[in-house]
Protein backbone atom coordinates (compact mmCIF):
# COMPACT_ATOMS: atom_id res chain seq x y z
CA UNK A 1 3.00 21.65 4.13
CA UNK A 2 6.29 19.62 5.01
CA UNK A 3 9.98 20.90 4.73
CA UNK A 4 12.59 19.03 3.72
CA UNK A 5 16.11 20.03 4.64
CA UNK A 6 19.87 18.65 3.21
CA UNK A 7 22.73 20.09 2.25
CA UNK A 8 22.20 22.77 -0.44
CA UNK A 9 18.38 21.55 -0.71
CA UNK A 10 15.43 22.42 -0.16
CA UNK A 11 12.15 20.99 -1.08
CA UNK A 12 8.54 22.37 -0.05
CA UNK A 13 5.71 20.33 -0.76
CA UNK A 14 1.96 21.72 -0.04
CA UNK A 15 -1.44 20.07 -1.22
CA UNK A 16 -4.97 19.71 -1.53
CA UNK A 17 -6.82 16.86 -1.79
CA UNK A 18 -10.82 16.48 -2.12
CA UNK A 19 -12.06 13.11 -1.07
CA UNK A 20 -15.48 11.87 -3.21
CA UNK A 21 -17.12 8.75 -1.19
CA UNK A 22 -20.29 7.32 -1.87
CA UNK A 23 -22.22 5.54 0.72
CA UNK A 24 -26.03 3.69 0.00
CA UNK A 25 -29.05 6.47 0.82
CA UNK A 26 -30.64 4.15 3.00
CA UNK A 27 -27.55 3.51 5.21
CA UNK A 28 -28.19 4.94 8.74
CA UNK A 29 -25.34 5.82 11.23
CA UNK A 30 -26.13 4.88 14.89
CA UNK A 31 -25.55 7.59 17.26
CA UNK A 32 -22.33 7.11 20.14
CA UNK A 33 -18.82 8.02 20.26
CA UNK A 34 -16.45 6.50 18.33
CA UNK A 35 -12.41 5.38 20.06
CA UNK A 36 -9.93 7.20 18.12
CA UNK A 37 -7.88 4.70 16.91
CA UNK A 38 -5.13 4.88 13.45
CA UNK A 39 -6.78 2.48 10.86
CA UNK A 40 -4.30 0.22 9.41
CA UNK A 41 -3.29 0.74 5.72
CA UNK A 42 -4.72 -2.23 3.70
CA UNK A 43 -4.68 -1.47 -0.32
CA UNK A 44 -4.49 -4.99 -1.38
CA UNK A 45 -6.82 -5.33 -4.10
CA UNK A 46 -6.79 -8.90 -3.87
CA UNK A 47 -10.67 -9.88 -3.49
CA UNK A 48 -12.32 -11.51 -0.82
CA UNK A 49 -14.14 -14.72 -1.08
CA UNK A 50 -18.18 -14.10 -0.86
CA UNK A 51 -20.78 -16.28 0.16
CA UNK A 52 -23.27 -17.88 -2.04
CA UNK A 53 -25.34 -15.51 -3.83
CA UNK A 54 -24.24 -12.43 -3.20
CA UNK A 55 -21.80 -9.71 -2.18
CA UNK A 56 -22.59 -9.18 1.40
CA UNK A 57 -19.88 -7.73 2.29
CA UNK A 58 -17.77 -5.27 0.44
CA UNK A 59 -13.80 -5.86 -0.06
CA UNK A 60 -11.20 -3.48 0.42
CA UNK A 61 -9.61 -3.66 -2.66
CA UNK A 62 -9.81 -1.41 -5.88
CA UNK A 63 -13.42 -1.65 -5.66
CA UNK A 64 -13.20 1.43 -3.59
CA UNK A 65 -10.24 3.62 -4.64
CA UNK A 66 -10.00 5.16 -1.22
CA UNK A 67 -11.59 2.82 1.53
CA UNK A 68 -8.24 3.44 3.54
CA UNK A 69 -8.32 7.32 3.62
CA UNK A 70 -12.36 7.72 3.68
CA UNK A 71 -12.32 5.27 7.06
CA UNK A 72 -10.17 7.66 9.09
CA UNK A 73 -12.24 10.42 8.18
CA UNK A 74 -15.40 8.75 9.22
CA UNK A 75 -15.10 6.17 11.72
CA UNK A 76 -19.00 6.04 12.83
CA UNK A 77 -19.81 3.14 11.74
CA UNK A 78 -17.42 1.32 14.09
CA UNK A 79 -18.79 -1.25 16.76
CA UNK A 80 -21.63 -2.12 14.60
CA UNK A 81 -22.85 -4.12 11.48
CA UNK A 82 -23.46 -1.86 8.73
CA UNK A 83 -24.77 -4.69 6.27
CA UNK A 84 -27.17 -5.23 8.86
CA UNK A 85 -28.33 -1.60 9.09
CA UNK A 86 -27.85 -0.97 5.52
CA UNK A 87 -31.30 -1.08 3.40
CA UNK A 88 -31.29 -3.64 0.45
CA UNK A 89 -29.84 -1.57 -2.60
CA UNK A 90 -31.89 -1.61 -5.61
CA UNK A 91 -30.20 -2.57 -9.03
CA UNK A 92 -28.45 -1.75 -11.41
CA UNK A 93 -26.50 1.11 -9.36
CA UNK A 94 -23.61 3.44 -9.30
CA UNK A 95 -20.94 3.87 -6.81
CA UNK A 96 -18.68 6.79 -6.75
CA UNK A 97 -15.21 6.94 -5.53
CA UNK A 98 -12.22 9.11 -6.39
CA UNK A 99 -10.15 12.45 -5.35
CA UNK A 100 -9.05 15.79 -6.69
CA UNK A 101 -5.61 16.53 -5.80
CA UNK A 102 -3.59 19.82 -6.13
CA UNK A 103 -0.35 19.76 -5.31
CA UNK A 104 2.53 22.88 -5.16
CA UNK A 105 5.95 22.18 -5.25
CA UNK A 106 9.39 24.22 -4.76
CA UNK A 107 12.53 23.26 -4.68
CA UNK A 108 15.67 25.27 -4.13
CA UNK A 109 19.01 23.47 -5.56
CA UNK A 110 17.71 20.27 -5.78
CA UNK A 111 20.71 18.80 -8.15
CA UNK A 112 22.36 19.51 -4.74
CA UNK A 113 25.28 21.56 -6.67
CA UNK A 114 26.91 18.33 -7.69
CA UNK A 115 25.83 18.96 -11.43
CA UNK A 116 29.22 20.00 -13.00
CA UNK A 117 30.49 20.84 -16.72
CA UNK A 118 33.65 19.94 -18.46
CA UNK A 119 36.02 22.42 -19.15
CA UNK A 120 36.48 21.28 -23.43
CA UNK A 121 33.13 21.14 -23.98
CA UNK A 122 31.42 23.21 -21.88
CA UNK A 123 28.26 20.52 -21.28
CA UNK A 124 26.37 18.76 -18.23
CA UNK A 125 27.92 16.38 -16.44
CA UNK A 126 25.90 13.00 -15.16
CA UNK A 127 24.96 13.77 -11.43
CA UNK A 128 23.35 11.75 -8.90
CA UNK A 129 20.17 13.88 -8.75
CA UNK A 130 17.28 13.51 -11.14
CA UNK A 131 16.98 17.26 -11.26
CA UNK A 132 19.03 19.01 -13.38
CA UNK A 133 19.72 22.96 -12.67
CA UNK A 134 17.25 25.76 -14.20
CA UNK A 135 17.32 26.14 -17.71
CA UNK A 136 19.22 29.41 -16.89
CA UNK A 137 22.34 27.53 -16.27
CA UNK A 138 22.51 25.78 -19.61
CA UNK A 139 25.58 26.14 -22.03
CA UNK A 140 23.49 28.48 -24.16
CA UNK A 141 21.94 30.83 -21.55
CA UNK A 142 25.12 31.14 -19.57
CA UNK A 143 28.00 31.25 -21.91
CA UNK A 144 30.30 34.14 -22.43
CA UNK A 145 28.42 35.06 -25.36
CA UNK A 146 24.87 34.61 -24.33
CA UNK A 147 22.65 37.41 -24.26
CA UNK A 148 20.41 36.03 -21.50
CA UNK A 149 23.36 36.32 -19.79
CA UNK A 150 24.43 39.67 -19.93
CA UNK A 151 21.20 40.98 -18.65
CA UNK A 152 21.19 38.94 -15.16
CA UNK A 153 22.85 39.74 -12.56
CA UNK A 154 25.30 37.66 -10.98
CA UNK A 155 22.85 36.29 -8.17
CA UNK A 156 20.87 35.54 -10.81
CA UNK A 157 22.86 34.08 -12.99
CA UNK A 158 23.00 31.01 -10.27
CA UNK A 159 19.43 30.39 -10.90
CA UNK A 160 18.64 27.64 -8.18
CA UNK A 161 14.64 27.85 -7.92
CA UNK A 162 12.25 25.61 -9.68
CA UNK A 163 8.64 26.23 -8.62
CA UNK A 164 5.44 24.63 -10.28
CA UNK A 165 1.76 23.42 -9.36
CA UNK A 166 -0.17 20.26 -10.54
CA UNK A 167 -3.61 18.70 -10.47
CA UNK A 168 -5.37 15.56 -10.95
CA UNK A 169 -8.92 13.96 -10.91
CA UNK A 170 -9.26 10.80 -10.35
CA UNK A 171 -12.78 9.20 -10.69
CA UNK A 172 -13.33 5.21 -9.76
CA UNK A 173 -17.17 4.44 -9.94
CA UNK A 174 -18.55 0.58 -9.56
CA UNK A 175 -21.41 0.03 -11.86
CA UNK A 176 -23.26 -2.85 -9.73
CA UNK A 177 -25.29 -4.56 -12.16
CA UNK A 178 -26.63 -7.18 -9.51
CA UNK A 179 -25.65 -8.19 -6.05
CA UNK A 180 -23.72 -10.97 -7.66
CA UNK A 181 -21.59 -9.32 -10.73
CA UNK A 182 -20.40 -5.48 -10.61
CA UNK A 183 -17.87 -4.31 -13.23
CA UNK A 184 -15.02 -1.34 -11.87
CA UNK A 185 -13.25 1.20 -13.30
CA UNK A 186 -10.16 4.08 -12.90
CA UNK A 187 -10.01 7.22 -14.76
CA UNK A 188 -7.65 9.67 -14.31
CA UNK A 189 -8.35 13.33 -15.83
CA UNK A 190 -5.58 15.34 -16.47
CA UNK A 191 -3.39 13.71 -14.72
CA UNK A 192 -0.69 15.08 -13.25
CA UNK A 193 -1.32 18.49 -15.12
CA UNK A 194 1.26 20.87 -14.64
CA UNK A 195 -1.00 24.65 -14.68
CA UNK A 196 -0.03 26.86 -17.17
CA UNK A 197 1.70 23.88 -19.51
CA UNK A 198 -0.89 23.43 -22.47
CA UNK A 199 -1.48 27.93 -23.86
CA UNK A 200 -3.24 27.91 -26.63
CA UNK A 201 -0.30 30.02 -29.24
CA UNK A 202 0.90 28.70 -32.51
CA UNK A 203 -0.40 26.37 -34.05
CA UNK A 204 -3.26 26.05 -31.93
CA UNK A 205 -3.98 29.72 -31.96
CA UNK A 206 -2.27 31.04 -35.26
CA UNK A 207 -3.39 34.49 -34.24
CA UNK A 208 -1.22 34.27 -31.31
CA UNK A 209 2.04 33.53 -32.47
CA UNK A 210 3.44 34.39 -28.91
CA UNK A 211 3.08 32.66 -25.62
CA UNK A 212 2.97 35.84 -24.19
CA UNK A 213 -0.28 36.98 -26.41
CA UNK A 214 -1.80 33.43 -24.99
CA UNK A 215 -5.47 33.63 -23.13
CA UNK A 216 -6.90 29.97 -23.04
CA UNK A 217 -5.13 26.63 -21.96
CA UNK A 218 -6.14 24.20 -24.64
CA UNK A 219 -6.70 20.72 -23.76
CA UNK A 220 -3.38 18.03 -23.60
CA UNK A 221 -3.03 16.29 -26.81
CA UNK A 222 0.13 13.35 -26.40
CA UNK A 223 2.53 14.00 -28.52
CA UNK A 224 1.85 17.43 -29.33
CA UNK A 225 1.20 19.77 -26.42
CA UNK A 226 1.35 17.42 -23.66
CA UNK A 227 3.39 14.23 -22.64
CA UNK A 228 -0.17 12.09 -22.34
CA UNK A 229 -3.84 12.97 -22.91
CA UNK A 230 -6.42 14.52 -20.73
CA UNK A 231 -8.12 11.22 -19.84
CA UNK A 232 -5.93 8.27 -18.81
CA UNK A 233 -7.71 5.06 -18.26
CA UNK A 234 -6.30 2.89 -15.52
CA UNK A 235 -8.91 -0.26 -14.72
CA UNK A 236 -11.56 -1.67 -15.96
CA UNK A 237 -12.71 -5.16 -14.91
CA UNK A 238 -15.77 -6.97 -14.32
CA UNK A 239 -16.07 -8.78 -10.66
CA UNK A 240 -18.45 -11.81 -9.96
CA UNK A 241 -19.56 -13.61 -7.14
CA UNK A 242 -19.46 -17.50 -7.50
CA UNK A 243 -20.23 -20.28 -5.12
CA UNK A 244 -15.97 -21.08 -5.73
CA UNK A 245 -15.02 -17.47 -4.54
CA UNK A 246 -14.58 -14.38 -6.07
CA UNK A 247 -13.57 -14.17 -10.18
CA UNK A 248 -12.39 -11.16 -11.59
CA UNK A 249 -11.22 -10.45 -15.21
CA UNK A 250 -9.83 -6.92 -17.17
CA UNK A 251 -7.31 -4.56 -16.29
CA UNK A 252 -6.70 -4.00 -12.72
CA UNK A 253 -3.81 -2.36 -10.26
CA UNK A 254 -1.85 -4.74 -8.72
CA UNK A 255 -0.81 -4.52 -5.32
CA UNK A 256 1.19 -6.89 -2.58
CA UNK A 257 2.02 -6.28 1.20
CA UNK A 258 3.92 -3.20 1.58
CA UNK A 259 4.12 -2.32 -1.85
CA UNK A 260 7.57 -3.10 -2.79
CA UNK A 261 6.72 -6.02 -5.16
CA UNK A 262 3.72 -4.88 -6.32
CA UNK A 263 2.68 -0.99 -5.73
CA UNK A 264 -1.28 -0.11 -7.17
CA UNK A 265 -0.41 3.99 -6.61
CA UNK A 266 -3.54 3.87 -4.73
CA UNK A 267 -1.93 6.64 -2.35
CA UNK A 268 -3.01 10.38 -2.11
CA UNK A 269 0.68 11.46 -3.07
CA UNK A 270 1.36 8.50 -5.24
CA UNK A 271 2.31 9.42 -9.46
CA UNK A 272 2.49 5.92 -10.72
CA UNK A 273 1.10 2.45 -9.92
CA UNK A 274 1.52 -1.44 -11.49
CA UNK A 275 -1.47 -2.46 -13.13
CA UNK A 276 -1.73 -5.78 -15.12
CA UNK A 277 -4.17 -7.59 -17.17
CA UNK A 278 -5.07 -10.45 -15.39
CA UNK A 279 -7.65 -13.64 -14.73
CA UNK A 280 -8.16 -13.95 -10.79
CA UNK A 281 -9.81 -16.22 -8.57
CA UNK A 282 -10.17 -15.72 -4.50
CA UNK A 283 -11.49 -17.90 -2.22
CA UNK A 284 -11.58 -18.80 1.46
CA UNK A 285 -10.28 -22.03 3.26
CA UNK A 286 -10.31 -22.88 6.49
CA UNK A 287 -10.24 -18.97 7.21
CA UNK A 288 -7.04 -18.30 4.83
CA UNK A 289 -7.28 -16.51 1.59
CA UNK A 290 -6.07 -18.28 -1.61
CA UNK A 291 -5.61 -16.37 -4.71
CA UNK A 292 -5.00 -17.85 -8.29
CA UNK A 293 -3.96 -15.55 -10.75
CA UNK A 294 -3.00 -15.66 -14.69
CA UNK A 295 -1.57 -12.21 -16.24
CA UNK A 296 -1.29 -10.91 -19.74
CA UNK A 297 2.20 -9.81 -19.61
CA UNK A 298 2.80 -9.48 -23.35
CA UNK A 299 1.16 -10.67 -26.24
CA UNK A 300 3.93 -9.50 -28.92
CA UNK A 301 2.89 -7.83 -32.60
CA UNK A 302 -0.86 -7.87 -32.69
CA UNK A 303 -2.86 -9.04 -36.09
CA UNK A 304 -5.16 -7.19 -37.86
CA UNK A 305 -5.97 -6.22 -41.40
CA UNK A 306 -6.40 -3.12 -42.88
CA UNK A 307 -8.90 -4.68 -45.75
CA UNK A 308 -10.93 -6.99 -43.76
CA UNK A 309 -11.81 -5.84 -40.60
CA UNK A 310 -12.38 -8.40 -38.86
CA UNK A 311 -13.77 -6.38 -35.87
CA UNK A 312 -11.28 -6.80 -33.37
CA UNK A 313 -7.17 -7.08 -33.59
CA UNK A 314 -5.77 -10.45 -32.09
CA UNK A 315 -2.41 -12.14 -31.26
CA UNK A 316 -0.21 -12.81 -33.96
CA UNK A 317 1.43 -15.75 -32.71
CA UNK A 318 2.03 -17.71 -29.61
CA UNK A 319 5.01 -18.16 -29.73
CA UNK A 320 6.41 -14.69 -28.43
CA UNK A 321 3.61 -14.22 -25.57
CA UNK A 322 5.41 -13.51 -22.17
CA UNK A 323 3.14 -15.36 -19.71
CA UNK A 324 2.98 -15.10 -15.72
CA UNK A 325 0.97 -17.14 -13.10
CA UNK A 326 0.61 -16.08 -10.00
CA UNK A 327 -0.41 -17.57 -6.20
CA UNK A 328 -0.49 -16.09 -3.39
CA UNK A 329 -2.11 -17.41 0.11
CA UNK A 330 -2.59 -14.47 3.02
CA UNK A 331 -4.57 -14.55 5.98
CA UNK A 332 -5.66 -10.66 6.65
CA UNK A 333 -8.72 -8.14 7.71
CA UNK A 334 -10.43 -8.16 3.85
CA UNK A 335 -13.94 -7.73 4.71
CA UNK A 336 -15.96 -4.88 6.68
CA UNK A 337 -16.87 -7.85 9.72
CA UNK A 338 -12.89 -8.61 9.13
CA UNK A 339 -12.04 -5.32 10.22
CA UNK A 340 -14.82 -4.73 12.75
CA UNK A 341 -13.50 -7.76 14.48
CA UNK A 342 -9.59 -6.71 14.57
CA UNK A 343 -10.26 -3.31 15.77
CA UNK A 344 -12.19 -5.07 18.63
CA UNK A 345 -9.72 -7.46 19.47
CA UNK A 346 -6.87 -4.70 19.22
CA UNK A 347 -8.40 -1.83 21.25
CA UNK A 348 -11.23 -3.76 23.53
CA UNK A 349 -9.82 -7.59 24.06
CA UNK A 350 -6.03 -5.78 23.57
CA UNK A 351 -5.10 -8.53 22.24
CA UNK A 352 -2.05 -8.86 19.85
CA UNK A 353 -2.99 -9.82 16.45
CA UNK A 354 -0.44 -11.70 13.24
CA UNK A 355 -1.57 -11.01 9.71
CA UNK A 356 0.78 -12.88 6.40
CA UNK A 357 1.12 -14.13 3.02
CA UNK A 358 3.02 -15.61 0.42
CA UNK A 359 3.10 -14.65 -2.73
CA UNK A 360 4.85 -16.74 -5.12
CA UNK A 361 5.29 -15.35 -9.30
CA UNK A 362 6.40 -17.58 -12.07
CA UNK A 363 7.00 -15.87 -15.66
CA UNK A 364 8.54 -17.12 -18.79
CA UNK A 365 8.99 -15.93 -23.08
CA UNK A 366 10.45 -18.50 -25.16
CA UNK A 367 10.61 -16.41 -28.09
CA UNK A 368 10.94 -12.25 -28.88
CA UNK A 369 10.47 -10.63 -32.20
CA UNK A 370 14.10 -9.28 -33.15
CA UNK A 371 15.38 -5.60 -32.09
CA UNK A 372 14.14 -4.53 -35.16
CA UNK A 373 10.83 -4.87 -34.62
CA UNK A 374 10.50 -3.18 -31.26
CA UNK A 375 8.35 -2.51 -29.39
CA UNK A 376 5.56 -4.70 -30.35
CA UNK A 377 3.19 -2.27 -29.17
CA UNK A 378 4.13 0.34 -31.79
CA UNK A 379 1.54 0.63 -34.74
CA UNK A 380 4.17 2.29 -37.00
CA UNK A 381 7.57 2.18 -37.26
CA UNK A 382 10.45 4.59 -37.06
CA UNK A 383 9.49 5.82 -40.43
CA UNK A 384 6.01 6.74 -39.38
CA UNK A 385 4.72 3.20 -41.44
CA UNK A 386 2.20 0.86 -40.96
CA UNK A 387 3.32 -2.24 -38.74
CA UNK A 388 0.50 -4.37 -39.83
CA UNK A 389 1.22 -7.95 -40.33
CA UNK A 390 -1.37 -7.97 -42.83
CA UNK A 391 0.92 -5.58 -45.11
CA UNK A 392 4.28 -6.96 -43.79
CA UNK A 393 3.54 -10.99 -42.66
CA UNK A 394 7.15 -11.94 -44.13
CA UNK A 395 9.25 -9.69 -42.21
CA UNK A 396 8.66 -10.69 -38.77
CA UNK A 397 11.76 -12.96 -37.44
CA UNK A 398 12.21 -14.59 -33.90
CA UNK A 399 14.92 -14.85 -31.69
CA UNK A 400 15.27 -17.52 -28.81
CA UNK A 401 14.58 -16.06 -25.13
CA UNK A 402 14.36 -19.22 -23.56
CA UNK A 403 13.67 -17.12 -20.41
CA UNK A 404 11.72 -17.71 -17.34
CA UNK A 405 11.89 -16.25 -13.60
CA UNK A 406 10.15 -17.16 -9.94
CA UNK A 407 9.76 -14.50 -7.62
CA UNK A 408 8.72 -15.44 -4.28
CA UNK A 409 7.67 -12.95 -1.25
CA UNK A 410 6.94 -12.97 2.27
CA UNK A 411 4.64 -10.79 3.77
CA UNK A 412 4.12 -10.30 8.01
CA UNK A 413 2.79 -7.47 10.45
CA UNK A 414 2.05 -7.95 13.92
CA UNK A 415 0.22 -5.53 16.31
């Protein structure tokens, strides 16, 4: 539980977090004591580069959802060679990874008392704070006239406490189909659930017109009971091991450095995350890692026809794709012998180590569908119609972008 203290705030924070890990059956831990030393965060999920046939060593990247938290919590396998110790894995086989994470929070004036109203109309005022007051204080509930009014108190009538508790599952298992291809995924089940958000009253129960008359929490529907649905699906992308380095293809989180560029929400407390849909290859030179990437940034309307189904939808055009290629070179621990060999030369040679990269980001759209016709990722329009361009081919127009960007970053940590 952590406290955290400002002027007219207060925020407490408690949680619970479940860790699930798989290691192979076969895998034997040698006995010894092991140093207690901090691991280093590393959540790049940037692949290594693997050596002709086969994945011999695994990378810490999104292949394993949690490698960074599940190594401080068991460090036994330091000092020694696990692939070596490790019996051959038979195939095809599943790895699990993931977490289940309650969290609690309470907050006590957290729009700091800076949210105001004007005096002719009586309404919020833009604040600072992303929190507004307690629905208490709205004009409604606390106007001269309002009977939820006349029946607090005064204390109560200042309504400062917001409390509520939230839960989320998220599951990441690696189907490894052979020891050169596995294919990786992310699902996260009710996400971010607030408890007690979804009662089943109303039109999901009519006999229970009522909240109060509720008994059963029906599952999140977006849109109708809940902002998104119980299952979100965050990755899935197929990984292969070629004599050129590591390929990957699908949707994947995308994270850089610190995290400020790019951010995969790969942390216990973390809500969000970037994740892209990209084509990436990773290989090794001369010890340095060199990463090529090509992401799907936007594809504009998609084409498909609601007579001929043609099996799949497709890009309409071109013309309005917004394309990005991306390169980054980094020289890092990315491998388990990687990271075996930096903790020994940090806490048994003591010798100071210098990990980098560059990553470098080039992006350009020459042309966007007008502002009528966004977003292009809407299947209906504002009217609740059909956006097909099968149905509506002549009423797409384009306007010139002409736009483009580079982003370059520099990445350094020395211990």
């Amino acid at each position: 539980m952590t406290l955290h203290l400002v002027p007219t705030h207060l925020a407490t924070y408690c949680g619970l977090a479940l860790l699930l890990a798989a290691t192979p059956a076969a895998a034997q831990t040698p006995p010894g004591p092991t140093p207690d030393v901090e691991e280093e965060e590393d959540t790049d999920p940037i692949p290594m580069d693997v050596p002709e046939p086969a994945f011999v060593e695994a990378p810490l990247d999104g292949a394993s959802l949690l490698d960074e938290l599940t190594e401080e919590m068991d460090t036994s396998n330091e000092g020694w060679d696990a692939a070596e110790e490790t019996a051959a894995p038979s195939y095809p086989h599943v790895e699990h990874h993931g977490y289940f994470r309650f969290r609690a929070d309470y907050f006590h004036d957290a729009h700091l008392g800076i949210v105001g109203r004007t005096a002719e109309q009586n309404t919020i005022t833009p604040s600072t704070t992303g929190i507004l007051p307690p629905l208490s204080n709205n004009k409604l509930n606390s106007g001269s006239s309002s009977v939820f009014e006349s029946q607090l108190s005064e204390e109560e009538r200042k309504g400062s406490e917001i409390a509520s508790a939230n839960i989320r599952f998220r599951y990441s298992p690696t189907l490894h189909v052979a020891d050169w291809l596995r294919i990786h995924s992310t699902l996260d089940i009710l996400d971010n659930l607030v408890l007690g958000s979804t009662p089943d009253y109303a039109s999901f129960r009519p006999d229970s017109p009522l909240v109060l008359f509720s008994s059963s929490q029906a599952p999140p529907i977006a849109g109708e009971n809940a902002p998104m649905n119980s299952i979100q699906v965050k990755e899935a992308y197929a990984e292969v091991a070629t004599a050129l380095g590591t390929f990957r293809a699908g949707r994947m989180a995308s994270h850089w450095g610190l995290g400020m560029l790019a951010n995969g929400g790969r942390d216990m407390d973390a809500d969000s995350g970037d994740y892209v849909d990209r084509v990436l290859l990773t290989t090794r030179l001369f010890g340095v890692y060199v990463a090529t990437m090509w992401d799907f940034v936007g594809e504009g309307i998609l084409a498909s026809h609601d007579e001929h189904h043609f099996g799949q939808p497709w890009d309409a055009d071109q013309a309005d794709d917004v394309t990005e290629a991306v390169f980054a070179l980094f020289q890092r621990p990315m491998t388990d012998g990687d990271r075996i060999e930096r903790r020994r030369a940090l806490y048994e040679r003591h010798e100071p180590v210098f990990d980098w990269g560059l990553y470098l980001v080039y992006r350009e759209q020459d042309y966007d569908l007008s502002a009528g016709h966004q977003p292009t990722y809407a299947p209906k329009d504002a009217n609740g119609n059909s956006t097909s361009v099968a149905t509506h081919y002549d009423e797409y127009d384009y306007i010139r972008r002409g736009g483009w960007g580079v982003i370059p970053d520099l990445w350094m940590r020395f211990q």
